[in-house]
Protein backbone atom coordinates (compact mmCIF):
# COMPACT_ATOMS: atom_id res chain seq x y z
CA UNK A 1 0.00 0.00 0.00
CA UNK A 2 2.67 2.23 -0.85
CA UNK A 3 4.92 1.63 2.02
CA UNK A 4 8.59 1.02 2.08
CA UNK A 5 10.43 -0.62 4.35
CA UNK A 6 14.19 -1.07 5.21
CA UNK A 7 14.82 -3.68 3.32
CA UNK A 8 12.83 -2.33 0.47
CA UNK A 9 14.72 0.92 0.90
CA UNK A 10 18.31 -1.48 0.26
CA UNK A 11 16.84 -2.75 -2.90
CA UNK A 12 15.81 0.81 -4.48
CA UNK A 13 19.28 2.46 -3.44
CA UNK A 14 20.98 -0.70 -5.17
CA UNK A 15 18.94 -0.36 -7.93
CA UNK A 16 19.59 3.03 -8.02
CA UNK A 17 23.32 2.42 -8.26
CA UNK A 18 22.99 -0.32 -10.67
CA UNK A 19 20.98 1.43 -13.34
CA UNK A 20 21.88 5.17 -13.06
CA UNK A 21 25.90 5.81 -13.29
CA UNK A 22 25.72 9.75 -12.86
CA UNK A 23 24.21 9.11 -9.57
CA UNK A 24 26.23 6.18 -8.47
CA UNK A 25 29.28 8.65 -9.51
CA UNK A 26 27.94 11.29 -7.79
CA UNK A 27 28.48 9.36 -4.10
CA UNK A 28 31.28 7.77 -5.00
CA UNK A 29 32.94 10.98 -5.26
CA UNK A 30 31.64 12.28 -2.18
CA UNK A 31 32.31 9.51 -0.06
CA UNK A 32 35.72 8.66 -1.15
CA UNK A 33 36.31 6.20 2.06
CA UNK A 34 33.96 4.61 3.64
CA UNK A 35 34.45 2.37 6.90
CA UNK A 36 32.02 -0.28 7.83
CA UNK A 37 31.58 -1.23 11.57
CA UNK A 38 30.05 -4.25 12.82
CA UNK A 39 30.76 -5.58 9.48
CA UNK A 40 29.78 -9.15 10.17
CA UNK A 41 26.09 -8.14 10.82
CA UNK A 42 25.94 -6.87 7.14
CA UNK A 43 23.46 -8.82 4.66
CA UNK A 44 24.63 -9.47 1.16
CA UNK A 45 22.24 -6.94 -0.09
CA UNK A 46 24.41 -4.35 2.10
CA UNK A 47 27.32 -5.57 0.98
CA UNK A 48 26.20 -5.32 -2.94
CA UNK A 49 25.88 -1.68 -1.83
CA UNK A 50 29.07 -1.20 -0.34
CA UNK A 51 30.70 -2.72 -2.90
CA UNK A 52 29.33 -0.68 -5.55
CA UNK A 53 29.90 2.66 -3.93
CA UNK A 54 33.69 1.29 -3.58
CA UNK A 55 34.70 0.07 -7.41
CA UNK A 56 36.00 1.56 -10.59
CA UNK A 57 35.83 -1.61 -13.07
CA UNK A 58 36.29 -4.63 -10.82
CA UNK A 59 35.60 -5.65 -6.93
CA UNK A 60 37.05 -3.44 -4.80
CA UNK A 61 40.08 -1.76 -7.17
CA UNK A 62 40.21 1.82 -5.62
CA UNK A 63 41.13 0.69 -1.95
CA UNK A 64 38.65 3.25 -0.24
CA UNK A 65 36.55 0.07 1.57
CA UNK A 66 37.66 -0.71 5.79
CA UNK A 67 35.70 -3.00 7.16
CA UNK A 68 35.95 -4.16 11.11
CA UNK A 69 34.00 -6.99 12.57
CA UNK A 70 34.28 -10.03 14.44
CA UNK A 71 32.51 -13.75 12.94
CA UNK A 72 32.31 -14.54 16.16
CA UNK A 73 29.12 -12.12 16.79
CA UNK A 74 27.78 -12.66 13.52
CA UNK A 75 23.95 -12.76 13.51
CA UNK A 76 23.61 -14.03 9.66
């Protein structure tokens, strides 16, 4: 009924990044770095997203992704 949740919100900002370049060039210039905490609680749907904010042709060629977190605490 024209709600969004968070996990629909995930899926439209990957899409978004997937299917419109200038915009996905548009954050990746802002946010140069970015630095994931708690990185073992992230889905793969997160991780599509970080991924893509942190590429220039391949997986993770500009070295601009830190991620900390511990499997041990991992809730997926």
């Amino acid at each position: 009924e024209g709600k969004v949740d968070f996990t629909d919100q995930q899926f439209l900002v990957r899409k978004l990044l997937r299917e419109y370049p200038r915009i996905r060039e548009e954050y990746k210039n802002r946010f140069y770095y970015l630095m994931v905490d708690e990185f073992q609680d992230t889905n793969e749907l997160q991780k599509k997203i970080f991924y893509k904010l942190c590429t220039k042709d391949k997986i993770l060629d500009r070295s601009n992704l830190f991620i900390v977190g511990d499997p041990k605490q991992s809730i997926y």
